[in-house]
C-alpha atoms as a PDB file:
ATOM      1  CA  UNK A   1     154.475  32.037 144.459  1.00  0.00           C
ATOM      2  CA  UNK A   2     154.915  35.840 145.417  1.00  0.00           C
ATOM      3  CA  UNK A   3     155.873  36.626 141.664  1.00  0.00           C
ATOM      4  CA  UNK A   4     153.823  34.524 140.370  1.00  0.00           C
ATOM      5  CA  UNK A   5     150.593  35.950 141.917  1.00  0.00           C
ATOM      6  CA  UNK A   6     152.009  39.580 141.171  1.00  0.00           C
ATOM      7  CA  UNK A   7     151.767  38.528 137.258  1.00  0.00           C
ATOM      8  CA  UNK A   8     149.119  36.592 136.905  1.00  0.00           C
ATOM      9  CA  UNK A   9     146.992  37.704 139.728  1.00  0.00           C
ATOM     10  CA  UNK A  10     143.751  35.217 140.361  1.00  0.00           C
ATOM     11  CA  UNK A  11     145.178  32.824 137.412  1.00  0.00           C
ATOM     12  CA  UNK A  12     148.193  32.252 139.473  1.00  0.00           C
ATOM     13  CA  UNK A  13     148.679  28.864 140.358  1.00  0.00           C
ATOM     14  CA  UNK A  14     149.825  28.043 143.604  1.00  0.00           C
ATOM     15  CA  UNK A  15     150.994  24.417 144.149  1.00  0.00           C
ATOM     16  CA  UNK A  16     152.511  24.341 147.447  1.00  0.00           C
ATOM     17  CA  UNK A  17     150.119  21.874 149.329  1.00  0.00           C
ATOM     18  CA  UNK A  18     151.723  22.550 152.751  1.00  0.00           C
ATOM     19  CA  UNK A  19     150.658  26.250 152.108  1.00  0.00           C
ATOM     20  CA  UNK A  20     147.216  25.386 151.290  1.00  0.00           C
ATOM     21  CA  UNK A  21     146.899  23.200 153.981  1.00  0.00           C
ATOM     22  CA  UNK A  22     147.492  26.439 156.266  1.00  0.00           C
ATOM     23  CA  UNK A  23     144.189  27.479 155.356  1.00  0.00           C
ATOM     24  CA  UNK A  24     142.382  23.971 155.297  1.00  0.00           C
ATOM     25  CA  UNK A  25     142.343  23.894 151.290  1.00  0.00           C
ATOM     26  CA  UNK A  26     141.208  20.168 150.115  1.00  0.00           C
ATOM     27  CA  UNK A  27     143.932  20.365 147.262  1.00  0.00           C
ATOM     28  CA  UNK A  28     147.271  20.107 146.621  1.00  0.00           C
ATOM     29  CA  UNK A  29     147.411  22.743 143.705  1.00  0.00           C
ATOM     30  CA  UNK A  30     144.603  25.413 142.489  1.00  0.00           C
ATOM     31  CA  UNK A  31     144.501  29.233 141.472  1.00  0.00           C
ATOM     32  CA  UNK A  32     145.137  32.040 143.322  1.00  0.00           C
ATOM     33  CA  UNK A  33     141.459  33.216 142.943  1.00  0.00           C
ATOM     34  CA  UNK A  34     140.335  29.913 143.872  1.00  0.00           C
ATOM     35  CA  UNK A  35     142.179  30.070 147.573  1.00  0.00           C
ATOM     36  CA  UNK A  36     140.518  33.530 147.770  1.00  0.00           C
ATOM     37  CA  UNK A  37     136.910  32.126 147.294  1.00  0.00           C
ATOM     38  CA  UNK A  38     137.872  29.224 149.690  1.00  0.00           C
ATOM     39  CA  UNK A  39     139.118  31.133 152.341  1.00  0.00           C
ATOM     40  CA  UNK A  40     136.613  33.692 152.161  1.00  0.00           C
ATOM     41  CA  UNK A  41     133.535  31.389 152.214  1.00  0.00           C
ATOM     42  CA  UNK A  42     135.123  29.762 155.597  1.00  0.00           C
ATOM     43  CA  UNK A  43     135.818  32.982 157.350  1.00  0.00           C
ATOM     44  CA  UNK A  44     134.947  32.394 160.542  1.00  0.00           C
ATOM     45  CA  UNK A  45     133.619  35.235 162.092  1.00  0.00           C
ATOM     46  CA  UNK A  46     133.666  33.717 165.634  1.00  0.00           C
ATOM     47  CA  UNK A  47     135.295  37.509 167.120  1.00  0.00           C
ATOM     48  CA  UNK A  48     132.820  39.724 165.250  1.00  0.00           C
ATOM     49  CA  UNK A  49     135.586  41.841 163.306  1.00  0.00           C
ATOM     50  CA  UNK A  50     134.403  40.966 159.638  1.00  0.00           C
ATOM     51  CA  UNK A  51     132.154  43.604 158.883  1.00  0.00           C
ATOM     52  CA  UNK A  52     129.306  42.929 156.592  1.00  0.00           C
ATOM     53  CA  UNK A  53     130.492  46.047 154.828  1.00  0.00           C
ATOM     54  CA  UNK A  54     133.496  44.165 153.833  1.00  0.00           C
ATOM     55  CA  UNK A  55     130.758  41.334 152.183  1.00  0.00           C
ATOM     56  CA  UNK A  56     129.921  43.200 149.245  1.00  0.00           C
ATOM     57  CA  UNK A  57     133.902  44.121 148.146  1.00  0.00           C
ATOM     58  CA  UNK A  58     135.542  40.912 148.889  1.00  0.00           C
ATOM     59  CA  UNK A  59     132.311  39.971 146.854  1.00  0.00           C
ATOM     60  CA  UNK A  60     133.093  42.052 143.712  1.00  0.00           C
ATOM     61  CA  UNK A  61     136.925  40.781 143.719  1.00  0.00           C
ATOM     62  CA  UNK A  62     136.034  36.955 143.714  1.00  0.00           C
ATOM     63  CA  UNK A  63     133.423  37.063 141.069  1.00  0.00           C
ATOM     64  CA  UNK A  64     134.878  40.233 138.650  1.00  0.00           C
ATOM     65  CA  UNK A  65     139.151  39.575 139.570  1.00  0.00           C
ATOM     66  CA  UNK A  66     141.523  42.201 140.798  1.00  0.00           C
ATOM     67  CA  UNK A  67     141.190  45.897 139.822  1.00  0.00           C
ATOM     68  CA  UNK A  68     143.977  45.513 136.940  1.00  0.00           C
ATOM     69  CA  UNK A  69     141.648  42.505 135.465  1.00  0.00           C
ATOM     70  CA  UNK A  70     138.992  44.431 135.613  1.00  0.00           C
ATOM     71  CA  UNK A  71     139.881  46.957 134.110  1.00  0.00           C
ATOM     72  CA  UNK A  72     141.386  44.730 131.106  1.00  0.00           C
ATOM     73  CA  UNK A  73     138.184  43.487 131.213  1.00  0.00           C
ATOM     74  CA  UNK A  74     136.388  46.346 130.454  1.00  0.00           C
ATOM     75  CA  UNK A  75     139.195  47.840 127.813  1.00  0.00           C
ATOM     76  CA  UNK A  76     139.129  45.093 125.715  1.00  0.00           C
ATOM     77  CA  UNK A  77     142.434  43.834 123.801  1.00  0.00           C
ATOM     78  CA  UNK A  78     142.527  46.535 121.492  1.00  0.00           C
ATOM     79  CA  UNK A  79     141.400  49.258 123.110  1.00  0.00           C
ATOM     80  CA  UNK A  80     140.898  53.087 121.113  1.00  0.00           C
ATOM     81  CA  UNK A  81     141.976  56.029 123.074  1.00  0.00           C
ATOM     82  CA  UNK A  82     138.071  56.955 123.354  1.00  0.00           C
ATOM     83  CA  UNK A  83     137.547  53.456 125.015  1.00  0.00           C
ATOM     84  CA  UNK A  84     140.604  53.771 127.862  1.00  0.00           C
ATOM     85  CA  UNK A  85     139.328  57.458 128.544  1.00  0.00           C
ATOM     86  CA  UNK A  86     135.462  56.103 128.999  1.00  0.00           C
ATOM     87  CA  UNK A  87     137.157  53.571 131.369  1.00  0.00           C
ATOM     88  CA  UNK A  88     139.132  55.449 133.339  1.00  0.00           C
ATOM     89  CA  UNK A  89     136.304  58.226 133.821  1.00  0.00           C
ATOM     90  CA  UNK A  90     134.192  55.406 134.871  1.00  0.00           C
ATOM     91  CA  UNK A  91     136.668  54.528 137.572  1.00  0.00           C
ATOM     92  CA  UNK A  92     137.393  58.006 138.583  1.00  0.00           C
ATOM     93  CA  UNK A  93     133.321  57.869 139.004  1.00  0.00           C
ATOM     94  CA  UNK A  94     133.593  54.838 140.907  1.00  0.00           C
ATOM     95  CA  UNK A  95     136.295  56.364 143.284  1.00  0.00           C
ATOM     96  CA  UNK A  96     134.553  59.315 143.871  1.00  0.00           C
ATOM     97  CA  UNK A  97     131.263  57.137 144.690  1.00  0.00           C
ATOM     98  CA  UNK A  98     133.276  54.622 146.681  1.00  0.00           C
ATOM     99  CA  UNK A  99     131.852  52.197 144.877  1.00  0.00           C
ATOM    100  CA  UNK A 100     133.898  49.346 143.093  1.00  0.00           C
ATOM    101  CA  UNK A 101     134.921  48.631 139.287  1.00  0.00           C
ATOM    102  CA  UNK A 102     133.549  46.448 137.467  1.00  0.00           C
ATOM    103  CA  UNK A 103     133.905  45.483 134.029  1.00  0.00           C
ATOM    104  CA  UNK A 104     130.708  44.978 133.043  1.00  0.00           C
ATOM    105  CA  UNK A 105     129.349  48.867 134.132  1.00  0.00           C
ATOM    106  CA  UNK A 106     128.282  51.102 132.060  1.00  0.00           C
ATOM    107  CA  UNK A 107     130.663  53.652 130.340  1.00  0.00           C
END
């Protein structure tokens, strides 16, 4: 499962129901993304540690996929050399903003 989500990231499918169960997912198989949304959406914040600063992040990385999808996202398949440099200034931007990638930004 460890490899598998290291490759494939969010599209990794985890299929280990007694895992799942761990964090009261209904199924027996589903993406790694897919657990993400779940257990995020039935965080419970009963101690008062999850930070609505947090909201906004976890957020971005549900809807838009880990930083490396994202920014295959926003590359494209055959990216030019203009394209990854308009990309990678746009994340430097991002860092320096501490603000997170996405995709669909402009650059």
């Amino acid at each position: 499962m460890f490899d598998s989500c290291v490759t494939f990231a969010e599209d990794a499918m985890i299929d280990d129901g007694a895992y799942l169960r761990l964090f009261d997912y209904p199924g027996q198989s589903c993406r790694a993304g897919d657990l993400w949304r779940h257990i995020l959406e039935n965080l419970d914040d009963s101690l008062g540690i999850v930070s609505a600063r947090w909201t906004p992040i976890w957020a971005t990385i549900v809807k838009h996929g880990s930083l490396a999808r994202r920014i295959e996202d926003a590359v494209g398949s055959s990216p030019s050399r203009e394209r990854l440099a308009a990309v990678y200034r746009d994340l430097c931007d991002c860092l320096q903003q501490g603000t997170m990638f996405a995709a669909d930004r402009d650059s």
